[in-house]
N, C-alpha and C. Protein backbone atom coordinates (compact mmCIF):
# COMPACT_ATOMS: atom_id res chain seq x y z
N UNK A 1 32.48 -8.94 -6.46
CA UNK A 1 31.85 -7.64 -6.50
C UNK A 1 31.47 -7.22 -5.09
N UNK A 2 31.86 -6.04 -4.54
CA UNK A 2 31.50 -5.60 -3.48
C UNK A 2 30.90 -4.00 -3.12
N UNK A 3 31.31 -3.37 -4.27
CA UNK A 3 30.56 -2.31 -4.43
C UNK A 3 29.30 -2.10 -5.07
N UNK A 4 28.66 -1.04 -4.80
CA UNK A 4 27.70 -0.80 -5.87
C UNK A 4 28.06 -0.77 -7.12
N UNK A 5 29.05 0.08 -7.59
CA UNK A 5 29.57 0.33 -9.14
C UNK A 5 29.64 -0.37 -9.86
N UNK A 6 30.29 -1.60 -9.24
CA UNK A 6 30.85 -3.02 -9.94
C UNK A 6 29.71 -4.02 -10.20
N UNK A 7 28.61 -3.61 -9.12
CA UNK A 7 27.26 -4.31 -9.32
C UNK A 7 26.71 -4.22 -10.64
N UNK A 8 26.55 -2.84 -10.91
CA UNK A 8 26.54 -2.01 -11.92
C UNK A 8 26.42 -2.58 -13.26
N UNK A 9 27.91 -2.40 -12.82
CA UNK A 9 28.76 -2.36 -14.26
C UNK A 9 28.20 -4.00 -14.66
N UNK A 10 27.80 -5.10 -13.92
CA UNK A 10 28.13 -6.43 -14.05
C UNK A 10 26.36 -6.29 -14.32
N UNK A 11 25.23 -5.84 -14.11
CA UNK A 11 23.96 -5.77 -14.10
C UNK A 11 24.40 -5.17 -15.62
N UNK A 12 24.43 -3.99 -15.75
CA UNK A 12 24.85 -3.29 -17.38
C UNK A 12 25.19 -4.37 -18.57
N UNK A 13 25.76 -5.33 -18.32
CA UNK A 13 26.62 -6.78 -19.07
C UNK A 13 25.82 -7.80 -19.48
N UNK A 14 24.36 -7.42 -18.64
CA UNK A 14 23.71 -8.99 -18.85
C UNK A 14 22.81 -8.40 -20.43
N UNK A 15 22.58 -9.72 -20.52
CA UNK A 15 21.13 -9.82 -21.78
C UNK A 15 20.26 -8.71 -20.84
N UNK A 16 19.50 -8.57 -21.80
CA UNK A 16 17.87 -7.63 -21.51
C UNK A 16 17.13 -8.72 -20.37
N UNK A 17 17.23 -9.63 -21.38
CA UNK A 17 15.96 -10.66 -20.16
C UNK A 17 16.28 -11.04 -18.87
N UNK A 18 17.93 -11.14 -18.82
CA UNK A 18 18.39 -11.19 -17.56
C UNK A 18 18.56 -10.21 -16.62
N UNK A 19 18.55 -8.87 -17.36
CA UNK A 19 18.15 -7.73 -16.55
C UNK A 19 17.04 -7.83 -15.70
N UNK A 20 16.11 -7.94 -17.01
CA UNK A 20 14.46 -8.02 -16.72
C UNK A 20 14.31 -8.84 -15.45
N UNK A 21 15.34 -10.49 -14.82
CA UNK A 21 14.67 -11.36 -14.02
C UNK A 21 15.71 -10.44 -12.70
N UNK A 22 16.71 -9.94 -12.95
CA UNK A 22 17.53 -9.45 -11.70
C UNK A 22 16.40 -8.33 -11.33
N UNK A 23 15.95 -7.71 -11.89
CA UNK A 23 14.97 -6.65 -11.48
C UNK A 23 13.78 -6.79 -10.90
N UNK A 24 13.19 -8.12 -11.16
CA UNK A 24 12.22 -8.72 -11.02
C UNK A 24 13.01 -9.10 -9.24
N UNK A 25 13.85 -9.86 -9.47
CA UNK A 25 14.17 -10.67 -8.34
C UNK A 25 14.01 -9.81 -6.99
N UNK A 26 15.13 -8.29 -7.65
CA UNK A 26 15.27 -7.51 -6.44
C UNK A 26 13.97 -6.75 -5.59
N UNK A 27 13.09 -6.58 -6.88
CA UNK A 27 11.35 -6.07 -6.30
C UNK A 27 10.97 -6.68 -5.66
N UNK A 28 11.34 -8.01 -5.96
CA UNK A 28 10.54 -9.29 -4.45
C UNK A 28 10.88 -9.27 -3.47
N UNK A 29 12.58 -9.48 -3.40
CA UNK A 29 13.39 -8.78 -2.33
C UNK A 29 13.37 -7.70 -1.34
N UNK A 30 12.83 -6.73 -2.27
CA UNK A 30 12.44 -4.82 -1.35
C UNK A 30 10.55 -5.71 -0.79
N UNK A 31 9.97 -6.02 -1.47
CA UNK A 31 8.44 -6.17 -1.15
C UNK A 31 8.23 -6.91 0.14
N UNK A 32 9.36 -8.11 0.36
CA UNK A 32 9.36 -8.92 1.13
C UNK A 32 9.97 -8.26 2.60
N UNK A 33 11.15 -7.61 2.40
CA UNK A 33 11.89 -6.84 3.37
C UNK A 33 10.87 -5.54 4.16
N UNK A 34 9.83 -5.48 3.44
CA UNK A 34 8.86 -3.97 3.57
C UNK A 34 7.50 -5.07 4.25
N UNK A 35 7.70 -5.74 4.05
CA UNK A 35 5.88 -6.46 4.32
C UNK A 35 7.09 -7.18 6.39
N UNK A 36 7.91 -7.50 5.84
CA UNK A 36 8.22 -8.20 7.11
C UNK A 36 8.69 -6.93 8.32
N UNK A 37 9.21 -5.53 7.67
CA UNK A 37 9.47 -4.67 9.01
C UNK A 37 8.40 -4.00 9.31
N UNK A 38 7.17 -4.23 8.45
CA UNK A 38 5.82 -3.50 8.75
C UNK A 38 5.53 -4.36 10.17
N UNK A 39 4.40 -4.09 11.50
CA UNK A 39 4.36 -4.72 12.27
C UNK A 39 2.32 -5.06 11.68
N UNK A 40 2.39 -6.37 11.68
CA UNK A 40 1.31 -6.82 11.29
C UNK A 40 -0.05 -6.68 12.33
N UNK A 41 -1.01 -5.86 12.38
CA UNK A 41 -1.89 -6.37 13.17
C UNK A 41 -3.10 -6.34 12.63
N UNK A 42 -4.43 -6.19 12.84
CA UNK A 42 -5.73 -7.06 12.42
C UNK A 42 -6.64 -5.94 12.66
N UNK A 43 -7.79 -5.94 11.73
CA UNK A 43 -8.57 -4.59 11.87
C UNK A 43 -9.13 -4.85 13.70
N UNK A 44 -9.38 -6.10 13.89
CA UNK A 44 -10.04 -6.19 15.06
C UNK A 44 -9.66 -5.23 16.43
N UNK A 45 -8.07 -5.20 15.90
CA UNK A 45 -7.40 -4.73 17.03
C UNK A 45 -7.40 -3.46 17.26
N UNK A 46 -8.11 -2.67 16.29
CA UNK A 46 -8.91 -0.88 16.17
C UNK A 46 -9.66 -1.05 17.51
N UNK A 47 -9.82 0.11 18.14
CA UNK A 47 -10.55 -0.07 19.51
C UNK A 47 -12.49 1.10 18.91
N UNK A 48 -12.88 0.71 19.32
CA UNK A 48 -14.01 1.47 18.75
C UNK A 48 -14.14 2.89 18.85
N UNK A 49 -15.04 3.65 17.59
CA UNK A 49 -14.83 5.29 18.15
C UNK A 49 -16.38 5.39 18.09
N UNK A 50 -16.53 6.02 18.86
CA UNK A 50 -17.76 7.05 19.03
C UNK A 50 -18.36 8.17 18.00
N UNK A 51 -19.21 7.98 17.54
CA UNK A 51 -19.40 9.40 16.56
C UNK A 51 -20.77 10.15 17.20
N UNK A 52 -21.07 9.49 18.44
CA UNK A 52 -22.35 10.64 18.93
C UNK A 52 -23.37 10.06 18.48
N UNK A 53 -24.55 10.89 18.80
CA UNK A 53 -25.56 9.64 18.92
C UNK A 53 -26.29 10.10 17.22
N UNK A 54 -27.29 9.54 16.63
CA UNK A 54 -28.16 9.07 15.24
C UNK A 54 -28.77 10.58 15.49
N UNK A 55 -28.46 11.35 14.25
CA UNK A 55 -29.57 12.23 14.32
C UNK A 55 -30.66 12.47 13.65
N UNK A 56 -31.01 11.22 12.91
CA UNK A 56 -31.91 10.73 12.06
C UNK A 56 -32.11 9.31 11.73
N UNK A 57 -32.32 8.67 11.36
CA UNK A 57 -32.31 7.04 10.92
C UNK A 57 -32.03 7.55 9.51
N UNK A 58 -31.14 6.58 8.96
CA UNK A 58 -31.45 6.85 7.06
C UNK A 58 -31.85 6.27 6.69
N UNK A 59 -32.95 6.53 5.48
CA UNK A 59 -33.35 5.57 4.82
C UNK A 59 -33.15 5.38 2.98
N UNK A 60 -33.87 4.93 2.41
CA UNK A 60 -33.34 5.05 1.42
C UNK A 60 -32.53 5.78 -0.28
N UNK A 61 -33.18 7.37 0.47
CA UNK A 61 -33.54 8.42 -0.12
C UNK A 61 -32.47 9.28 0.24
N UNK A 62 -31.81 8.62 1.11
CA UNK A 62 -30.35 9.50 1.68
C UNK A 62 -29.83 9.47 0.83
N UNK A 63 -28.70 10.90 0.11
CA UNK A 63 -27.54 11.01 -0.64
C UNK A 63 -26.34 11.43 0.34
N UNK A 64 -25.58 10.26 1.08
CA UNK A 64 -24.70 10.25 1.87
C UNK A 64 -23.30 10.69 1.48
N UNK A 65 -23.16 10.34 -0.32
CA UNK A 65 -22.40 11.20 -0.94
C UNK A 65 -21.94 12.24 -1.28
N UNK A 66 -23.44 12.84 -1.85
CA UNK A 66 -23.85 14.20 -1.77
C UNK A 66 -23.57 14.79 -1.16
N UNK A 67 -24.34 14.52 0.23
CA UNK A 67 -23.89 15.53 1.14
C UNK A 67 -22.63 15.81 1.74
N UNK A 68 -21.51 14.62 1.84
CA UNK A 68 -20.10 14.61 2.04
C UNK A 68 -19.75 15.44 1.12
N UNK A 69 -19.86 15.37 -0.04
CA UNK A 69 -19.14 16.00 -0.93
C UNK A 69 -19.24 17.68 -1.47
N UNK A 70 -20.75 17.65 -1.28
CA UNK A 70 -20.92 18.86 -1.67
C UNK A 70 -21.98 20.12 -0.12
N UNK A 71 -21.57 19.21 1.23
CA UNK A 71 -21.48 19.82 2.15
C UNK A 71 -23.57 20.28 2.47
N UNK A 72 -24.19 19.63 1.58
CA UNK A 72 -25.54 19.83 1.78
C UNK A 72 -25.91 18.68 2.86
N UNK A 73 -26.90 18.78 3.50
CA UNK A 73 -27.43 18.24 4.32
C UNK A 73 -28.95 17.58 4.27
């Protein structure tokens, strides 16, 4: 087999369950091929950002949600 078609046609032929493990196989295959051309590096390696200086301390009474979300302060 050297085409796709014939792949196919020969994947089309098997039992269900043997479908099921060729399918299985090839997801590991794509997952593995995708994790290894990703280039791996480490949160550490984020350089720090600045957000300006505290314009309050928070304490416990802060709704940090809130206010993200619904733009109150």
């Amino acid at each position: 087999m050297s085409t796709l078609t014939e792949i196919e046609r020969a994947a089309d032929s098997l039992p269900l369950e043997q479908q099921e493990n060729l399918f299985e196989w090839l997801a590991e295959q794509l997952r593995r091929r995708r994790l290894g051309s990703a280039s791996a590096h480490s949160v550490l390696e984020i350089p720090p950002v600045s957000l300006g200086h505290v314009m309050r301390p928070l304490n416990r009474d802060d709704d940090l949600l809130g206010e993200m979300v619904e733009g109150r302060q």
